[in-house]
N, C-alpha and C. Protein backbone atom coordinates (compact mmCIF):
# COMPACT_ATOMS: atom_id res chain seq x y z
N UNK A 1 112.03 106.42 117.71
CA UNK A 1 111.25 106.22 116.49
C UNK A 1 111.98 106.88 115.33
N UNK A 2 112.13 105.82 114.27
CA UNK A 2 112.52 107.14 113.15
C UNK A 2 112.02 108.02 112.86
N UNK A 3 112.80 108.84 111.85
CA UNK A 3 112.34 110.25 112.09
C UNK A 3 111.94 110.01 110.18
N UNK A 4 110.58 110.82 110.61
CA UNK A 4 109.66 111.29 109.22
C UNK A 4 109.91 111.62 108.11
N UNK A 5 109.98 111.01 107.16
CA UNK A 5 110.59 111.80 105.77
C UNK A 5 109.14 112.90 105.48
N UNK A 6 108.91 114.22 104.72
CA UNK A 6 108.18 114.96 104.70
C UNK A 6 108.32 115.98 103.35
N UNK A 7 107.12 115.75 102.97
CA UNK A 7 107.21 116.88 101.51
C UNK A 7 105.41 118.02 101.74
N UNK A 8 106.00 119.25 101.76
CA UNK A 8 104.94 119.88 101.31
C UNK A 8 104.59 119.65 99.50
N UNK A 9 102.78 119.17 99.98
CA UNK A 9 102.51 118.87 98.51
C UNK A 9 101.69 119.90 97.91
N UNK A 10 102.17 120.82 97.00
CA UNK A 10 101.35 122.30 96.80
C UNK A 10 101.02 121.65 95.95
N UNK A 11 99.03 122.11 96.23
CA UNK A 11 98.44 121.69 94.61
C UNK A 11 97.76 122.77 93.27
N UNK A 12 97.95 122.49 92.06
CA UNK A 12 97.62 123.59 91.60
C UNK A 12 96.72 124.71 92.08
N UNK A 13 96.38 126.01 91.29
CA UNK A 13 95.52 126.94 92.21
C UNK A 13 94.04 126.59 91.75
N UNK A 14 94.14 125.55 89.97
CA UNK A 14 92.58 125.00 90.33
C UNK A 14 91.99 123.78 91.06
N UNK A 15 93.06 123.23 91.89
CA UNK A 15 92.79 122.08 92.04
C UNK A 15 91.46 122.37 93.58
N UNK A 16 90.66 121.30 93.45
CA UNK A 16 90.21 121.93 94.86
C UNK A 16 90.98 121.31 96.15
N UNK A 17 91.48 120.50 96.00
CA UNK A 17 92.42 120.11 97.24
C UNK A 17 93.51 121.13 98.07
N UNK A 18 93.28 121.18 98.92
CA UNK A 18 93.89 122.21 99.73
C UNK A 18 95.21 121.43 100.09
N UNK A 19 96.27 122.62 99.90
CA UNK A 19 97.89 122.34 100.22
C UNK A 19 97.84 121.38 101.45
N UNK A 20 98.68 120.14 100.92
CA UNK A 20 98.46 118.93 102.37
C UNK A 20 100.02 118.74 102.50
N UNK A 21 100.44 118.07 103.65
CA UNK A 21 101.27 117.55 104.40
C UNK A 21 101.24 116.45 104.56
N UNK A 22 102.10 115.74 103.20
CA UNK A 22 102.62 114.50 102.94
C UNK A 22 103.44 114.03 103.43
N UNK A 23 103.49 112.60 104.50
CA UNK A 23 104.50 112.36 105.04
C UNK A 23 104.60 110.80 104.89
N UNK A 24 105.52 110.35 104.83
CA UNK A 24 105.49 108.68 105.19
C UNK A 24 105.97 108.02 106.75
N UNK A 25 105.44 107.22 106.79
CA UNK A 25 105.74 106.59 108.20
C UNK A 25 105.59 104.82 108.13
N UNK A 26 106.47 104.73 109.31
CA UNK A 26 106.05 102.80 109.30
C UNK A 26 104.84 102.60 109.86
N UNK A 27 104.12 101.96 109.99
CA UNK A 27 102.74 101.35 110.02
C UNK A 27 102.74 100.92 111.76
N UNK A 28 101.63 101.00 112.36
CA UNK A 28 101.61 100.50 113.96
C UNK A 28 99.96 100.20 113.63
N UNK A 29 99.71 98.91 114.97
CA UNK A 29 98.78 98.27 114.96
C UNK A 29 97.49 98.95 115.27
N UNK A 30 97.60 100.51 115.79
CA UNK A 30 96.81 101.38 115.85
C UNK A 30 96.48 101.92 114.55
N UNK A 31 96.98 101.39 113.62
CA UNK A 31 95.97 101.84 112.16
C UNK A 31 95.13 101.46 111.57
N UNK A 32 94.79 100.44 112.53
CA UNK A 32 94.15 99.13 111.57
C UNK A 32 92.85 99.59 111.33
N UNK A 33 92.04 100.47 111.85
CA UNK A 33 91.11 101.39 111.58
C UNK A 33 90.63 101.87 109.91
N UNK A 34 91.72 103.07 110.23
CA UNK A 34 92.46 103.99 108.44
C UNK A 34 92.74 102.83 107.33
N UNK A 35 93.61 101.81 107.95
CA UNK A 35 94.30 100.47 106.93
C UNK A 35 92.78 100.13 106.20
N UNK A 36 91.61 99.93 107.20
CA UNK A 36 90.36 98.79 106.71
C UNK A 36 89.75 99.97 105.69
N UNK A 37 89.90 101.52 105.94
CA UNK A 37 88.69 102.05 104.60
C UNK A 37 89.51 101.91 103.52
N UNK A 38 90.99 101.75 103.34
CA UNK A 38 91.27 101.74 101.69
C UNK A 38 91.18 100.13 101.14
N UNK A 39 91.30 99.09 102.56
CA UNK A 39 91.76 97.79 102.37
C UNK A 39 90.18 97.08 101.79
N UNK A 40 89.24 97.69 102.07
CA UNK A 40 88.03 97.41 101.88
C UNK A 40 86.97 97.69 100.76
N UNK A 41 87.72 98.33 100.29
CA UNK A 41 86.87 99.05 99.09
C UNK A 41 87.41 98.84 97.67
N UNK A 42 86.21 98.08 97.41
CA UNK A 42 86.65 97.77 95.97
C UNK A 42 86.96 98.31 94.87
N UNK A 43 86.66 99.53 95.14
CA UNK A 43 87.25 100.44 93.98
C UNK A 43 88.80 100.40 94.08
N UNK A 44 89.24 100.44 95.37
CA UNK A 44 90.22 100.74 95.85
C UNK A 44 91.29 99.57 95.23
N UNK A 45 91.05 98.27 95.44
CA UNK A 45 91.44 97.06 95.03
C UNK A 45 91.51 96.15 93.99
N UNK A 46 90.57 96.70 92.91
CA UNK A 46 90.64 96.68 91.59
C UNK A 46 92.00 96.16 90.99
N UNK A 47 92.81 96.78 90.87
CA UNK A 47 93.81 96.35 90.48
C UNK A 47 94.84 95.61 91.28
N UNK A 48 94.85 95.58 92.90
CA UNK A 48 95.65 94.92 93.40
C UNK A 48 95.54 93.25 93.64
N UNK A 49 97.05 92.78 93.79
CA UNK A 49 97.07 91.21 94.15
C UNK A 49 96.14 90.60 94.95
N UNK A 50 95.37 91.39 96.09
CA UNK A 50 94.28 90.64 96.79
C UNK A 50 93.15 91.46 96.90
N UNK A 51 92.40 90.34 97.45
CA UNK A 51 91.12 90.68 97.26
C UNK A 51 90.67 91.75 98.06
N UNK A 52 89.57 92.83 98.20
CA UNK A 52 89.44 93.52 99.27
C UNK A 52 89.15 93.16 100.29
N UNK A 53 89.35 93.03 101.60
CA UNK A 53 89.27 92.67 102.82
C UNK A 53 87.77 93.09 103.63
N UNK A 54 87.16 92.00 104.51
CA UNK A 54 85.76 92.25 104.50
C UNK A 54 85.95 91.96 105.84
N UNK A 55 86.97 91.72 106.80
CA UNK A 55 86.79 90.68 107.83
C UNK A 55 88.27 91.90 108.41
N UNK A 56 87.99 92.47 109.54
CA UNK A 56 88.97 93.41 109.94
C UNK A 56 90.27 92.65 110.92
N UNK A 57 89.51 91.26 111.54
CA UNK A 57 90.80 90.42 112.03
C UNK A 57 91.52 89.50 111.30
N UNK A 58 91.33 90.00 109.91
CA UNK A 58 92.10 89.40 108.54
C UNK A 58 93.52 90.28 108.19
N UNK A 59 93.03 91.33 108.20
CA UNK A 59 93.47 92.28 107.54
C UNK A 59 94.59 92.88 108.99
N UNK A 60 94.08 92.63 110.28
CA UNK A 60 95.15 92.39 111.33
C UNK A 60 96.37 91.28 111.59
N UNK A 61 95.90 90.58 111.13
CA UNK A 61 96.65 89.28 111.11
C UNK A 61 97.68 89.39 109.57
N UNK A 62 97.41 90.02 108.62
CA UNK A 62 97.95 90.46 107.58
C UNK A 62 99.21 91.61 108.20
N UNK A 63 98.66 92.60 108.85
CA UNK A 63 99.62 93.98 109.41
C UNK A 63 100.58 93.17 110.23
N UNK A 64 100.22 92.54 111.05
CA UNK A 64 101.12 91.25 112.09
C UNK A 64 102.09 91.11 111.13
N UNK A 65 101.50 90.36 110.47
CA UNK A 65 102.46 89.05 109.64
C UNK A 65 103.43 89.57 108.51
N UNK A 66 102.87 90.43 107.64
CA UNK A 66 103.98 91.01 106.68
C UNK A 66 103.93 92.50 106.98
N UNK A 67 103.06 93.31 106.89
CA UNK A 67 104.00 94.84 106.91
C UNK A 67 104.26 95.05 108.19
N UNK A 68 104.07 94.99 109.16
CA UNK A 68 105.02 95.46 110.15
C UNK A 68 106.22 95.43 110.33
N UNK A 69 106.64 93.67 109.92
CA UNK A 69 108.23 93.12 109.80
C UNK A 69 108.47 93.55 108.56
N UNK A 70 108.12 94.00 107.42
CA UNK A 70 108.48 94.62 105.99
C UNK A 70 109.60 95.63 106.15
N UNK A 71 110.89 95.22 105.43
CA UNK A 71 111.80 96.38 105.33
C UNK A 71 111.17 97.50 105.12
N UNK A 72 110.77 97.84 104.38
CA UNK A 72 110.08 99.21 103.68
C UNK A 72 108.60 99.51 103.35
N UNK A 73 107.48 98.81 104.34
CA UNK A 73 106.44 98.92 103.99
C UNK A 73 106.14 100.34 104.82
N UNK A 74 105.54 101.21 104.55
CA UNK A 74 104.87 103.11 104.75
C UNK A 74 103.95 103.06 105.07
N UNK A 75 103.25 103.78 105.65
CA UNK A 75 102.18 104.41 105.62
C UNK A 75 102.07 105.71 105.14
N UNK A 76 101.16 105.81 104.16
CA UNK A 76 101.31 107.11 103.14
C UNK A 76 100.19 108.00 104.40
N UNK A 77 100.27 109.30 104.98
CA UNK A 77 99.88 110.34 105.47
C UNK A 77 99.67 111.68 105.17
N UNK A 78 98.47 112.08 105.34
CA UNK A 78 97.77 113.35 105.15
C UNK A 78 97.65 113.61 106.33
N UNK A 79 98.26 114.41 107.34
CA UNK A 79 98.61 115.00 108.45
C UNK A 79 98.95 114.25 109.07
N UNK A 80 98.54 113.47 109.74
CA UNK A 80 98.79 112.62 110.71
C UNK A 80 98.14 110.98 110.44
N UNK A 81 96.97 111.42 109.41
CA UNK A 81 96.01 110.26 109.17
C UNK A 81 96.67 109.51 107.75
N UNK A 82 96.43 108.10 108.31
CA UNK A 82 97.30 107.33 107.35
C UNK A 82 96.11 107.17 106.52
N UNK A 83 96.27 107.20 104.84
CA UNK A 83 95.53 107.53 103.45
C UNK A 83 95.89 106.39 102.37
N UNK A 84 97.00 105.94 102.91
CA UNK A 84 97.22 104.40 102.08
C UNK A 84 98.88 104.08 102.33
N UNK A 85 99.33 103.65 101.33
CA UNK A 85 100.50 102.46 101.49
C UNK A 85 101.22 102.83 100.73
N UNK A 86 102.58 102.51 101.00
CA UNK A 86 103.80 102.40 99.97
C UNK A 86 104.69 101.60 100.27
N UNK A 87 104.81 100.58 99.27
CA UNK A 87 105.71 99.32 99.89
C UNK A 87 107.50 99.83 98.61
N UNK A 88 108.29 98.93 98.95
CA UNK A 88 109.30 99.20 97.98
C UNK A 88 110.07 97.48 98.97
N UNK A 89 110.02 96.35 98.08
CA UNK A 89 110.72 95.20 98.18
C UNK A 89 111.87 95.00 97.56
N UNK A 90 113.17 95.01 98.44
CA UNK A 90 114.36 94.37 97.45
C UNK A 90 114.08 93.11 97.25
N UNK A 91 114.85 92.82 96.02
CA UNK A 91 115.79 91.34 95.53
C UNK A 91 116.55 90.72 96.08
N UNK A 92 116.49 89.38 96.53
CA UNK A 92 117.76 88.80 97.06
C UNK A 92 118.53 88.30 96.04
N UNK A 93 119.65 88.14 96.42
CA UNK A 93 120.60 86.96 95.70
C UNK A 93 121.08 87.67 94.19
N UNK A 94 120.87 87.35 93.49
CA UNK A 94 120.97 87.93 91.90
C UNK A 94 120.52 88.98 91.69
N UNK A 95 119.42 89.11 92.02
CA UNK A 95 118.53 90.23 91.97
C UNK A 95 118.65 91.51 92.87
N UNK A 96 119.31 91.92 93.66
CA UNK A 96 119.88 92.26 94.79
C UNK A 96 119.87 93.48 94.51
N UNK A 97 120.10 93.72 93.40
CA UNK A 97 120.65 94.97 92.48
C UNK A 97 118.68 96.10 91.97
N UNK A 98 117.86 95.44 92.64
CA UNK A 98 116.92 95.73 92.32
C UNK A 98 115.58 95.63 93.39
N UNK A 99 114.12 96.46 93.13
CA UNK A 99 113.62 96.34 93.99
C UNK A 99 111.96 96.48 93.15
N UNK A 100 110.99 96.44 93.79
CA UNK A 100 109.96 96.65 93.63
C UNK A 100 108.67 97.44 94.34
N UNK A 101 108.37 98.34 93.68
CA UNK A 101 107.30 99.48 94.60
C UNK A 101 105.78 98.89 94.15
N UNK A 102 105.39 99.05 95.46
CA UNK A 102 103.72 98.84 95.16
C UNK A 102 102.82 100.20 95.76
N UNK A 103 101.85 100.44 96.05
CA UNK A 103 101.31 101.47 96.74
C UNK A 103 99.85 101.42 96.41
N UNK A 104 99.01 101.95 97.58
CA UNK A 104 97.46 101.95 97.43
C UNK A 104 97.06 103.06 98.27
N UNK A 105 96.29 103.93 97.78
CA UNK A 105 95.73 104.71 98.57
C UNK A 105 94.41 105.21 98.20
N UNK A 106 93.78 105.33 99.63
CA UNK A 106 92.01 105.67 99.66
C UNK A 106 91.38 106.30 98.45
N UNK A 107 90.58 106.09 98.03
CA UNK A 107 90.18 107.00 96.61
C UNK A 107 89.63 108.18 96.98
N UNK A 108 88.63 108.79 98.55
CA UNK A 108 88.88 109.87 98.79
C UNK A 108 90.12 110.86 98.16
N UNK A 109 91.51 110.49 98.20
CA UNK A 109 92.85 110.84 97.75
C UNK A 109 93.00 111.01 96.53
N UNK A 110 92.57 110.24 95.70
CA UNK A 110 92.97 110.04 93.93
C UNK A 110 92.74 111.28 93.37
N UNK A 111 93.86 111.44 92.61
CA UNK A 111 94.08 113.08 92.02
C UNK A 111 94.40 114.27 92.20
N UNK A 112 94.87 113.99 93.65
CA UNK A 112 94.83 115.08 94.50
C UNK A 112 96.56 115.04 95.02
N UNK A 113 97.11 114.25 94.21
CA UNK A 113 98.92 114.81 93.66
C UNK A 113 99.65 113.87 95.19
N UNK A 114 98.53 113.01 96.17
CA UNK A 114 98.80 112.30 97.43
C UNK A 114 99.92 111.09 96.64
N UNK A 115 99.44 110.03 96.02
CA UNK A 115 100.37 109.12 95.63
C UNK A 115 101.81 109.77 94.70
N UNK A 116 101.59 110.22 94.20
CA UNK A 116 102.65 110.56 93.43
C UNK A 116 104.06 111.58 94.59
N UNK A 117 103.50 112.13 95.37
CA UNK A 117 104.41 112.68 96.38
C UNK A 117 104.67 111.32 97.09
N UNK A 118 103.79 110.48 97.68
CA UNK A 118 104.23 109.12 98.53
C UNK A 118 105.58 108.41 97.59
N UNK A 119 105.37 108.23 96.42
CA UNK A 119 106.55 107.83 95.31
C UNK A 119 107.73 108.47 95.47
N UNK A 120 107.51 109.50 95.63
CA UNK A 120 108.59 110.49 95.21
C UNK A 120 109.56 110.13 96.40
N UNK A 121 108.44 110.46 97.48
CA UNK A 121 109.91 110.32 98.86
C UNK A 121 110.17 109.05 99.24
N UNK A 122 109.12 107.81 98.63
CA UNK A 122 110.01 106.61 99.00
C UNK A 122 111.18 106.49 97.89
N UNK A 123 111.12 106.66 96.58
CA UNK A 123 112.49 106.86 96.38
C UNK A 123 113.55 107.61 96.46
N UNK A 124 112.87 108.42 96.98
CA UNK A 124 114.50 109.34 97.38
C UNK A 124 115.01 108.58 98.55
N UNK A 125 114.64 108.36 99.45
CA UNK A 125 114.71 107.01 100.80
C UNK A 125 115.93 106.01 100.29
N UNK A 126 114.97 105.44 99.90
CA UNK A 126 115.41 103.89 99.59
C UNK A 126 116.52 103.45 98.78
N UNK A 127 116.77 104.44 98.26
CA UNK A 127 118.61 104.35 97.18
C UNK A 127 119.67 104.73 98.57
N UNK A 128 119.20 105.03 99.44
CA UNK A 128 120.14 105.46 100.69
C UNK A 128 119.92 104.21 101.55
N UNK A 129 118.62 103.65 101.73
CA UNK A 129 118.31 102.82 102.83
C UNK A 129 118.62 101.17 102.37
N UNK A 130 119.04 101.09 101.13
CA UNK A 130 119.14 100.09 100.94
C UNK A 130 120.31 99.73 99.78
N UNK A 131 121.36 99.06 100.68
CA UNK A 131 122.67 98.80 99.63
C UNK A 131 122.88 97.95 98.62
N UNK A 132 123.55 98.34 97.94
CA UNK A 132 123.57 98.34 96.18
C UNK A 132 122.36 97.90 95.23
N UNK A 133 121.41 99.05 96.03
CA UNK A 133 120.26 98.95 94.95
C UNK A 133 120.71 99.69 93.84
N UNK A 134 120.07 99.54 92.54
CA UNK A 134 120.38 99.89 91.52
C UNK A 134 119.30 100.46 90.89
N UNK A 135 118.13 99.99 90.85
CA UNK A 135 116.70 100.01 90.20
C UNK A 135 115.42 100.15 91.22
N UNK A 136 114.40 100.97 90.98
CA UNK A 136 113.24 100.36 91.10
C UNK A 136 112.67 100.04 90.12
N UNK A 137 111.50 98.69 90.18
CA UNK A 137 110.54 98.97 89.20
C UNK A 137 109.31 98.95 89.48
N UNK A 138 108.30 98.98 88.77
CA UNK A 138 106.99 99.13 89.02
C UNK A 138 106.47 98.78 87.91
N UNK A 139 105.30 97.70 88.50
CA UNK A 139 104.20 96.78 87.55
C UNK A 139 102.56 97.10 87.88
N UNK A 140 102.40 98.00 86.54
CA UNK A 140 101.06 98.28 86.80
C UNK A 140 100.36 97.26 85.50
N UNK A 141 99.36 97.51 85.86
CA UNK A 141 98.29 96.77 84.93
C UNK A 141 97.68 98.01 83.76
N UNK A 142 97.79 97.36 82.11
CA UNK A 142 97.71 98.34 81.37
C UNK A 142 96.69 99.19 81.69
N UNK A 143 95.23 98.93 82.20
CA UNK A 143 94.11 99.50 82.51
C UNK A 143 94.44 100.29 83.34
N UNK A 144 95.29 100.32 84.36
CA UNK A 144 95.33 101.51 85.56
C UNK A 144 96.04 102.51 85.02
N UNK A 145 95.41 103.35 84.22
CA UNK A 145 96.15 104.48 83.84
C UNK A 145 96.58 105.44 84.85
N UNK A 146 96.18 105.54 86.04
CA UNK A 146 96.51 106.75 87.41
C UNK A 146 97.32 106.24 87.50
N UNK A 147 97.48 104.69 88.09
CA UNK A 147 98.92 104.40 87.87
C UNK A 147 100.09 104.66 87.43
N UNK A 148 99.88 104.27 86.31
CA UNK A 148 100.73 104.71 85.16
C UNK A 148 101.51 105.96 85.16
N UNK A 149 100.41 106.81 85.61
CA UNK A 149 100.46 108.49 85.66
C UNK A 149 101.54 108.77 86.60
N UNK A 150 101.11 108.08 87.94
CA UNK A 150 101.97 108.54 89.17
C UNK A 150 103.33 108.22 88.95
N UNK A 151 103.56 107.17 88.39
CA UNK A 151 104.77 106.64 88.15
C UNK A 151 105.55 107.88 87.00
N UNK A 152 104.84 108.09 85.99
CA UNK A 152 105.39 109.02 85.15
C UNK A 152 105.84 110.21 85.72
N UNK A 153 105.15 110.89 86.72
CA UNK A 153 105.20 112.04 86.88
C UNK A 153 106.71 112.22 88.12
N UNK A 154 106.60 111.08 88.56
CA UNK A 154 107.92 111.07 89.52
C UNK A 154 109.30 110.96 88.70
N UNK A 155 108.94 110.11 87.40
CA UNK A 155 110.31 110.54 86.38
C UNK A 155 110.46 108.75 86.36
N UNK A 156 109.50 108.25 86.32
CA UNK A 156 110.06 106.73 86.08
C UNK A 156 110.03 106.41 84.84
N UNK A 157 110.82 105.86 83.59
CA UNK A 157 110.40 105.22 83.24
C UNK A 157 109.24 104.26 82.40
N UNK A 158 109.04 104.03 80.90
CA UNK A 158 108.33 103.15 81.02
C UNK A 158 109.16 102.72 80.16
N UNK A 159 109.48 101.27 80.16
CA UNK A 159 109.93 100.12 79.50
C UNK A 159 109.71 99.43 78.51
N UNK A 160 108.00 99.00 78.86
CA UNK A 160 107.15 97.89 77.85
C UNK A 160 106.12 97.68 78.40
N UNK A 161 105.19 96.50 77.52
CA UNK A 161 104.24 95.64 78.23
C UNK A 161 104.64 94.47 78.12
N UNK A 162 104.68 93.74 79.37
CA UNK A 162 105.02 92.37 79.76
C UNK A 162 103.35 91.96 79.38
N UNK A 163 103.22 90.92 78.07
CA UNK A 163 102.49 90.76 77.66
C UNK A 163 101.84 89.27 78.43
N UNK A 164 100.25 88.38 79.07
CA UNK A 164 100.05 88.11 79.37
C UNK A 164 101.17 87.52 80.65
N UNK A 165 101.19 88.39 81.45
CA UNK A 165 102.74 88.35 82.59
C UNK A 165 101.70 87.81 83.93
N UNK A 166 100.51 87.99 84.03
CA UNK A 166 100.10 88.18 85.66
C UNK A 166 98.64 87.47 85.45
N UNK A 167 98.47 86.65 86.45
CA UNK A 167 97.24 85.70 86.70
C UNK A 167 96.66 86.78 88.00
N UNK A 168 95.86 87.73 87.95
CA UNK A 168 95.35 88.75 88.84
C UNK A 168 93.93 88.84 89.22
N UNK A 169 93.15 88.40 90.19
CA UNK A 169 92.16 87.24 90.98
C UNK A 169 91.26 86.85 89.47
N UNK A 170 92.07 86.00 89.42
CA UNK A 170 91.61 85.10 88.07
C UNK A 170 92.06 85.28 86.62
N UNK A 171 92.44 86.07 86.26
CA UNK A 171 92.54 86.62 85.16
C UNK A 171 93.73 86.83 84.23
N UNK A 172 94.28 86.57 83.06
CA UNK A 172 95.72 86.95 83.07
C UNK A 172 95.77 87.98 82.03
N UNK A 173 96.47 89.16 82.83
CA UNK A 173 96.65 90.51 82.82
C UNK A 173 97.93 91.00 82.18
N UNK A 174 98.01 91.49 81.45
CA UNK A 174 99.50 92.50 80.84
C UNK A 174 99.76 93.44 81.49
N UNK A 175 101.02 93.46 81.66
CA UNK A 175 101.23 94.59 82.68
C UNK A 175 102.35 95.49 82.02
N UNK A 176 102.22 97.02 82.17
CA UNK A 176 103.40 97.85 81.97
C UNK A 176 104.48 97.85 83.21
N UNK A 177 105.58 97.90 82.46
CA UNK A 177 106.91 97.92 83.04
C UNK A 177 107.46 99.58 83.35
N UNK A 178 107.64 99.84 84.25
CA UNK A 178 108.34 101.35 84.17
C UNK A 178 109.61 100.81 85.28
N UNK A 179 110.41 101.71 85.17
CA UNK A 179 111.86 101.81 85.92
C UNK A 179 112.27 103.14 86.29
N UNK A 180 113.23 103.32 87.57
CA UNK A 180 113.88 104.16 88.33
C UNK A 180 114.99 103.32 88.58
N UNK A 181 116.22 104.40 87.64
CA UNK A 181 117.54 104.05 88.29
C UNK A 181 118.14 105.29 89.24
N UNK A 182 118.49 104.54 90.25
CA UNK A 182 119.20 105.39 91.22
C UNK A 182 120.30 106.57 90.45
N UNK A 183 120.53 106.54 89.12
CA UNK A 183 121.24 107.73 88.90
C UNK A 183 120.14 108.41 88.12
N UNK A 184 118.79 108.35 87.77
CA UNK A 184 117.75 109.37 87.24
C UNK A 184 117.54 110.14 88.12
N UNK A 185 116.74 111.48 87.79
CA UNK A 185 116.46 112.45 88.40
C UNK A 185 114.87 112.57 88.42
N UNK A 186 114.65 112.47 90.08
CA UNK A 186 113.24 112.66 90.43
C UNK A 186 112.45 114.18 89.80
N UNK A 187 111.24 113.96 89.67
CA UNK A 187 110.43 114.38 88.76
C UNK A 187 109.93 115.65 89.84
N UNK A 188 109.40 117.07 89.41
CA UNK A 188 108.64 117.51 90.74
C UNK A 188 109.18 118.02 91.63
């Protein structure tokens, strides 16, 4: 099995979240449990490409089909218990030179410094794990300001707003642009 990338995540001394053990891992069909409370909750899904998942042999047939075989799809972890996701997709062909991060995690988690460490160590990763990447980027939706946040705080980037860019379950959405080039310096 590969071996664990791992960051102690110290959180401030007012925060109430107690010092956790952030780790990433690839995903196994024994999660599908942990996968259904973030995959299910609409708070949770708000901003993502699909809808929240209501039907748990959906959302299996989903782990089957794309993240398991996913170059770089994570499981974001708080000890041992998987807390959400971190994907990072290269470019083929032209684009090759570039990649794209997504990530979701339980709102139990939100604020509590979990996503922004999951960021951090998939890019430190992935400029090693994947040849002649050049870039990440990341497309949030102007409204998700946590978003926004996590991305900032790792040292990404922001670009612009890709102005009516995204048809998002129904809707067409502007999205901010942020970037990570493999010669910037991670944040933290």
């Amino acid at each position: 099995m590969e071996q664990q990338q791992q960051q102690q995540q110290q959180e401030p001394a007012n925060s109430a979240a107690p010092t956790m053990s952030i780790t990433l891992r690839r995903f196994e069909l024994s999660d599908l449990d942990d996968y259904m409370v973030w995959a299910s909750d609409d708070k949770v899904t708000r901003f993502c490409r699909w809808e929240a998942y209501t039907d748990k042999s959906h959302l299996l047939a989903y782990m089957e089909s794309s993240v398991l075989p996913h170059p770089y799809f994570r499981a974001i972890c708080v000890g041992a218990r998987p807390v959400g996701a971190v994907s990072v997709t290269p470019g083929a062909g032209e684009n090759a030179c570039r990649a794209e991060i997504g990530y979701v995690l339980a709102s139990d988690y939100w604020g509590k410094g979990v996503a922004t460490a999951a960021v951090r160590i998939a890019v430190a990763e992935v400029f090693d794990a994947v040849e002649g990447l050049e870039r990440v980027e990341g497309l949030v939706d102007v409204k998700n300001r946590g978003s926004q946040r996590v991305l900032e705080k790792v040292g990404f980037m922001r670009e612009g707003v890709l102005r009516r860019y995204w048809i998002q379950k129904g809707s067409v959405r502007d999205m901010v642009v942020y970037s990570f080039l493999k010669s910037d310096r991670l944040l933290g």
